[in-house]
Protein backbone atom coordinates (compact mmCIF):
# COMPACT_ATOMS: atom_id res chain seq x y z
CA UNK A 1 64.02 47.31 -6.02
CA UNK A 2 62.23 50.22 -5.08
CA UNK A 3 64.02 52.72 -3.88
CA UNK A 4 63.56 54.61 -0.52
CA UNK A 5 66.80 56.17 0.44
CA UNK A 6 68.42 57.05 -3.20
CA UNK A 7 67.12 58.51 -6.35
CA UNK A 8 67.94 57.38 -9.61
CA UNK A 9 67.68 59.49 -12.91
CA UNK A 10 68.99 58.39 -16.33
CA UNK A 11 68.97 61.61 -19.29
CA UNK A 12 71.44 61.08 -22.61
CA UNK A 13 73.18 57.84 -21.56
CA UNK A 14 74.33 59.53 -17.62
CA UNK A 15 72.97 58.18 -14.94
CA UNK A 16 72.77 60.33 -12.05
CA UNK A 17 72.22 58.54 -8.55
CA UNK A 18 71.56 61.00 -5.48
CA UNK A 19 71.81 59.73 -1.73
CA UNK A 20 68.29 61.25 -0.69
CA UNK A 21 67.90 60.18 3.12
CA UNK A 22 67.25 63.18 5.05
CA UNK A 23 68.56 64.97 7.35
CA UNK A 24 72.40 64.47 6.20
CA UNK A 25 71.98 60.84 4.57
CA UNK A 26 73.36 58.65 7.16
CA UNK A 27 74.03 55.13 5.42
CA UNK A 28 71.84 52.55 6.84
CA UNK A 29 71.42 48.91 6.26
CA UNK A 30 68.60 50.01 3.86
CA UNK A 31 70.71 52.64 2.08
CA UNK A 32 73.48 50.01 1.73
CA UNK A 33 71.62 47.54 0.07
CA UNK A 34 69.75 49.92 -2.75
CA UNK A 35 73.72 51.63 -3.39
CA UNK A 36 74.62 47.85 -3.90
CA UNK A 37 71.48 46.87 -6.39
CA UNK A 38 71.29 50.11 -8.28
CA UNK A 39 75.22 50.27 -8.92
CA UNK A 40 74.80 46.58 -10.09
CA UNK A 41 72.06 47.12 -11.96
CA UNK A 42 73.31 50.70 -13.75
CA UNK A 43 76.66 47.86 -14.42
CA UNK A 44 74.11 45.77 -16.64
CA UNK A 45 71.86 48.70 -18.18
CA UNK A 46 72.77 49.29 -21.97
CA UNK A 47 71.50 53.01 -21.56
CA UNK A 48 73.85 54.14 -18.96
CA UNK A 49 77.37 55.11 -20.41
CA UNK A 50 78.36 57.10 -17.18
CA UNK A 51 77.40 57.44 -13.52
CA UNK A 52 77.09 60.58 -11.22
CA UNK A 53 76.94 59.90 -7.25
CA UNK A 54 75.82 63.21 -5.71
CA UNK A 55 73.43 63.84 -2.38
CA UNK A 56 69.93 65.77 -1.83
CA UNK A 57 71.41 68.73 1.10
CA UNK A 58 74.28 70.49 2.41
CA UNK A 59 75.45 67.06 3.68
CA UNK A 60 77.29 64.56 1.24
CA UNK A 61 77.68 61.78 4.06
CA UNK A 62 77.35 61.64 7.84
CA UNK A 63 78.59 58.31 7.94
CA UNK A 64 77.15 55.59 9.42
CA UNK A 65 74.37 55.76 11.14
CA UNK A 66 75.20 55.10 14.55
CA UNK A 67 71.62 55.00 15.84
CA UNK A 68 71.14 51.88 14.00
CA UNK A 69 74.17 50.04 14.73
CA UNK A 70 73.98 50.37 18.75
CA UNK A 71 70.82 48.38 17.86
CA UNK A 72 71.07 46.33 15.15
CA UNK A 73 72.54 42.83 17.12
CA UNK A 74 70.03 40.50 18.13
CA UNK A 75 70.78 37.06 16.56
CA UNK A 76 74.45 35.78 16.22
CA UNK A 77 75.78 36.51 12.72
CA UNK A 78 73.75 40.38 12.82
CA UNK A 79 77.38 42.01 13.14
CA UNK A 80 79.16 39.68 10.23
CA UNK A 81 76.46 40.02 8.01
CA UNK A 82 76.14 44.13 8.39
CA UNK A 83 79.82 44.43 7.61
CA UNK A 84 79.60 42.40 4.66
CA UNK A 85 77.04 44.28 3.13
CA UNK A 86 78.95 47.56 4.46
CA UNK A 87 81.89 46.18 2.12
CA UNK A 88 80.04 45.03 -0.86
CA UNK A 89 78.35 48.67 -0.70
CA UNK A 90 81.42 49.90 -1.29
CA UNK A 91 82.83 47.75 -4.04
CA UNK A 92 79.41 47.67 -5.69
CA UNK A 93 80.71 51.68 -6.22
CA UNK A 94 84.11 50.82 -7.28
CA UNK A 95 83.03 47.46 -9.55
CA UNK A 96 80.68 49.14 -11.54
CA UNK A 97 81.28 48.84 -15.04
CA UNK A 98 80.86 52.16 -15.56
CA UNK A 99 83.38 54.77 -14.42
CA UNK A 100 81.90 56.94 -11.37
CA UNK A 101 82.19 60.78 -11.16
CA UNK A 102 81.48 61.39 -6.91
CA UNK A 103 79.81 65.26 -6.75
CA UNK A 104 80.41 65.98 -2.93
CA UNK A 105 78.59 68.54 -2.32
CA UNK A 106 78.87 69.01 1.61
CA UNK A 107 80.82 67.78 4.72
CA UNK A 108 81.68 63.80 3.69
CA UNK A 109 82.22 61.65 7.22
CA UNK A 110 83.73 58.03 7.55
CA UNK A 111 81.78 56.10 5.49
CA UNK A 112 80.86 59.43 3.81
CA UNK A 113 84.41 59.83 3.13
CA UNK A 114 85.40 56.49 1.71
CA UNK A 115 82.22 56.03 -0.31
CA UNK A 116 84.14 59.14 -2.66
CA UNK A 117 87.48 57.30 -2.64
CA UNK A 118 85.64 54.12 -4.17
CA UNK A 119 84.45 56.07 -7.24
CA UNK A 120 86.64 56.84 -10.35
CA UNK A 121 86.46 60.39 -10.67
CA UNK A 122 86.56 62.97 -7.64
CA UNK A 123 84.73 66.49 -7.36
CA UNK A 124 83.87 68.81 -4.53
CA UNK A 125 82.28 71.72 -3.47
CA UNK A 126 84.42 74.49 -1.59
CA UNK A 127 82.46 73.90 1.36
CA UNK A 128 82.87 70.40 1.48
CA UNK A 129 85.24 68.88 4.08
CA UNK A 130 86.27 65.04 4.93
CA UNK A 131 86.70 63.30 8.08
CA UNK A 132 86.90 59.60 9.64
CA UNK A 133 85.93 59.80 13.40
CA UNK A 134 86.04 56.20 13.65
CA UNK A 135 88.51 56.69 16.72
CA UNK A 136 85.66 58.89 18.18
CA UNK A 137 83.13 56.31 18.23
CA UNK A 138 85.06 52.91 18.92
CA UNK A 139 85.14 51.93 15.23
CA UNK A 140 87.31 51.43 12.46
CA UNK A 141 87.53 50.23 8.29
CA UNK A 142 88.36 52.54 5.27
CA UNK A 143 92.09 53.47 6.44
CA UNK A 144 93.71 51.28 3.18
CA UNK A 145 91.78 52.72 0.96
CA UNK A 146 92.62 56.25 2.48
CA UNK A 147 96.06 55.37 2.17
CA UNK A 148 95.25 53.87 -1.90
CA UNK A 149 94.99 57.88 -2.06
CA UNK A 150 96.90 59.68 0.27
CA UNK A 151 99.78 57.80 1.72
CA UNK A 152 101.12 56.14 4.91
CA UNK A 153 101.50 59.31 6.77
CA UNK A 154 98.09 61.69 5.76
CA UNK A 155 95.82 58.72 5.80
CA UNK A 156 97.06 57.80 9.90
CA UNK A 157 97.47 61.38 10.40
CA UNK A 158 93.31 62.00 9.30
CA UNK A 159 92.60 58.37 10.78
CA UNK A 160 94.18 58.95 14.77
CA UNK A 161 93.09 62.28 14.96
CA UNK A 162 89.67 62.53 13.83
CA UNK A 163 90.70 65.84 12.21
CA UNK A 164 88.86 67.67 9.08
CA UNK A 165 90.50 67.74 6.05
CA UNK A 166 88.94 70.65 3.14
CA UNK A 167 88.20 70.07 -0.26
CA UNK A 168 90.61 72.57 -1.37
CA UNK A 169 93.39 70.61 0.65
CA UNK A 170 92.55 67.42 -0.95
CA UNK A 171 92.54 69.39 -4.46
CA UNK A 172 95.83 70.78 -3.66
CA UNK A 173 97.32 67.14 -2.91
CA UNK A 174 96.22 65.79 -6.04
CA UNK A 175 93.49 63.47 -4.30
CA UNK A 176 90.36 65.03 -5.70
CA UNK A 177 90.09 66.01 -9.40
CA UNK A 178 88.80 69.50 -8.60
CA UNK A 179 87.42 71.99 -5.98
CA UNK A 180 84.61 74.03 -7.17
CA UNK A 181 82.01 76.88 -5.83
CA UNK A 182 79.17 74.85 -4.55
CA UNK A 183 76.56 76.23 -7.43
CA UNK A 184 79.10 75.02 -9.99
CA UNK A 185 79.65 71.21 -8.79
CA UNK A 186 76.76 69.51 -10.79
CA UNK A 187 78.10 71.80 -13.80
CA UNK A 188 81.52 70.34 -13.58
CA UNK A 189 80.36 66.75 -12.65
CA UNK A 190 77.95 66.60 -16.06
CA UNK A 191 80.48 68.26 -18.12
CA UNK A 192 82.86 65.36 -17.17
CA UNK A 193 79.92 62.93 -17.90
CA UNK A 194 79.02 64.25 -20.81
CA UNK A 195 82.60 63.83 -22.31
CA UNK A 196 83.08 60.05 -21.00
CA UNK A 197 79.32 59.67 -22.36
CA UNK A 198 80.31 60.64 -26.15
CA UNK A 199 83.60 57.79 -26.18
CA UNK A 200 82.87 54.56 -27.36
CA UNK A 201 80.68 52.18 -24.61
CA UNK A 202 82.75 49.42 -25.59
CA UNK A 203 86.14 50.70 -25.19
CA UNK A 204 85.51 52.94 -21.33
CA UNK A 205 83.94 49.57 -20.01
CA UNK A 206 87.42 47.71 -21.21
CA UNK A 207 89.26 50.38 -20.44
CA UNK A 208 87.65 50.57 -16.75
CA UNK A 209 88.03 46.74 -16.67
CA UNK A 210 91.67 47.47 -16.99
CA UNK A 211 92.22 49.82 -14.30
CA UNK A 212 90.25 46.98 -11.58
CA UNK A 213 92.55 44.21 -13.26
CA UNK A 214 95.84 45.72 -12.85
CA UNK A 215 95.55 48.26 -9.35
CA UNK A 216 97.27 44.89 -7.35
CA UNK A 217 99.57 44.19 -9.93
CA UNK A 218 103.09 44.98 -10.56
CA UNK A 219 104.39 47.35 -13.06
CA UNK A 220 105.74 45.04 -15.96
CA UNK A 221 102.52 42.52 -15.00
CA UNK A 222 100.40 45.63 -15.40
CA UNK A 223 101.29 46.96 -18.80
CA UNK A 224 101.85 43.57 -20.34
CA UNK A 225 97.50 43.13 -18.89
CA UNK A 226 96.90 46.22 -20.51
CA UNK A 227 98.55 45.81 -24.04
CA UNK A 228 96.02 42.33 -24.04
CA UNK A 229 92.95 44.73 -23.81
CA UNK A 230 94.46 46.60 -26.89
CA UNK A 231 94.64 43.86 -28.96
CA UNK A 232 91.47 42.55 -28.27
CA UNK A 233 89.97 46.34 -28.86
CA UNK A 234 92.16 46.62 -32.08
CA UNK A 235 89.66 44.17 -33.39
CA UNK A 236 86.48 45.38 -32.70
CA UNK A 237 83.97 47.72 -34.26
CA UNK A 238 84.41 50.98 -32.27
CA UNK A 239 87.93 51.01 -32.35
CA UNK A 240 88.07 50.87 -36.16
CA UNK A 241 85.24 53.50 -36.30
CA UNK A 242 87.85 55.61 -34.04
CA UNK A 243 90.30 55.16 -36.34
CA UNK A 244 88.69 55.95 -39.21
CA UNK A 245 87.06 59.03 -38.01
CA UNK A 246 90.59 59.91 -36.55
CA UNK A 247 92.24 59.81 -39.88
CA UNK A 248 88.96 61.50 -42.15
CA UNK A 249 88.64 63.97 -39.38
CA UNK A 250 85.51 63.72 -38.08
CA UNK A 251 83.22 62.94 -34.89
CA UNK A 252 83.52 59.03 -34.27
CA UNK A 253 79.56 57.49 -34.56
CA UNK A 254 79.80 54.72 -32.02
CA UNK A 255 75.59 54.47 -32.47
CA UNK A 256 76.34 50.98 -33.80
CA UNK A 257 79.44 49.74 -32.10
């Protein structure tokens, strides 16, 4: 697909995907659809160990972009089949097999917002700040996975008032990883990369496979999934190369694993 509304760059096994739709990279059907085949596509791609979702801007995410849908109806089906490629944007994010580090680097709204909580790994700018004005403009989605993050009361709280939330405040309730100066976000985002990047391919994407399988799941259920993703990693190549390397101590080489 050629892509009009993202950009895509892949350096040292990170890919690094940046929502490029200008002025504050609304998310359009059009948008949608390339977030759904690149995050696919960067799932299948043997080069690409690690993603980065960042923005071109001072804005991570307006949202939706409301212009569009007060238009967008004009055969029966129009609304059912915008939503479902609303969701599958989303869990395209959240399925990929490779974990996600989300760089917000500006104000992230509604869509904005829960496009970050469908990623792995959370990062901010200090000037970054989070809001779902659904309420404002006769819409709704995104409150359960608010509430995956933040609980019952914050995620109604944000959700029936409209109100801002800062990236320090999420930082300080444990919901983002970390709250940095704006200069230093892309600093922080590839130094996480970089380290998820040098770990065996093989064992994040099982890992990562774990952490979809058992989010539903209840606790005993959970660790008994896990413990059958060790044993089946306790056979392969990279986890005896990690073993080895553990006990001679030295770097792993997962080249050939």
């Amino acid at each position: 697909m050629e892509l009009e509304t993202l950009r895509l760059e892949v350096t040292d096994g990170i890919a690094v995907v940046t929502l490029a739709r200008a002025p504050v990279n609304a998310q359009n059907r059009r948008m949608r659809e390339e977030l759904i085949w690149t995050f696919d596509s960067l799932s299948d791609r043997d080069d690409v160990r690690v993603v980065v979702l960042t923005a071109d801007g001072k804005t991570f995410c307006a949202g939706a972009d409301i212009k569009e849908r007060r238009t967008m109806v004009k055969q029966p089906g129009d609304y059912i089949s915008h939503n479902r490629v609303t969701r599958e944007c989303f869990y395209a994010i959240s399925d990929c097999s490779k974990p996600v580090i989300c760089a917000v680097n500006g104000p992230a709204i509604g869509a904005g917002f829960v496009t970050m909580l469908y990623s792995d790994i959370m990062i901010a700018s200090e000037d970054a700040w989070f809001t779902m004005p659904e309420i404002d403009v006769g819409l709704a989605g995104g409150g359960k996975m608010m509430m995956e993050h933040m609980g019952r009361s914050w995620g109604r709280l944000l959700y029936f008032t409209g109100r801002r939330i800062s990236a320090a405040e999420l930082a300080r309730l444990g919901i983002i990883s970390a709250c940095v100066p704006g200069e230093k976000l892309m600093e922080e985002a590839m130094t996480i990369a970089r380290e998820i990047a040098a770990k065996s391919p093989y064992v994040v994407k099982e890992i990562k496979r774990g952490f979809q399988a058992v989010e539903q799941m209840p606790m005993r259920d959970a660790y008994r999934y896990e413990q059958t993703i060790t044993h089946a990693l306790s056979t392969s190549a990279a986890t005896r190369e990690a073993q080895t390397a553990f006990v001679e101590k030295r770097k792993a080489d997962y080249s050939s694993t």
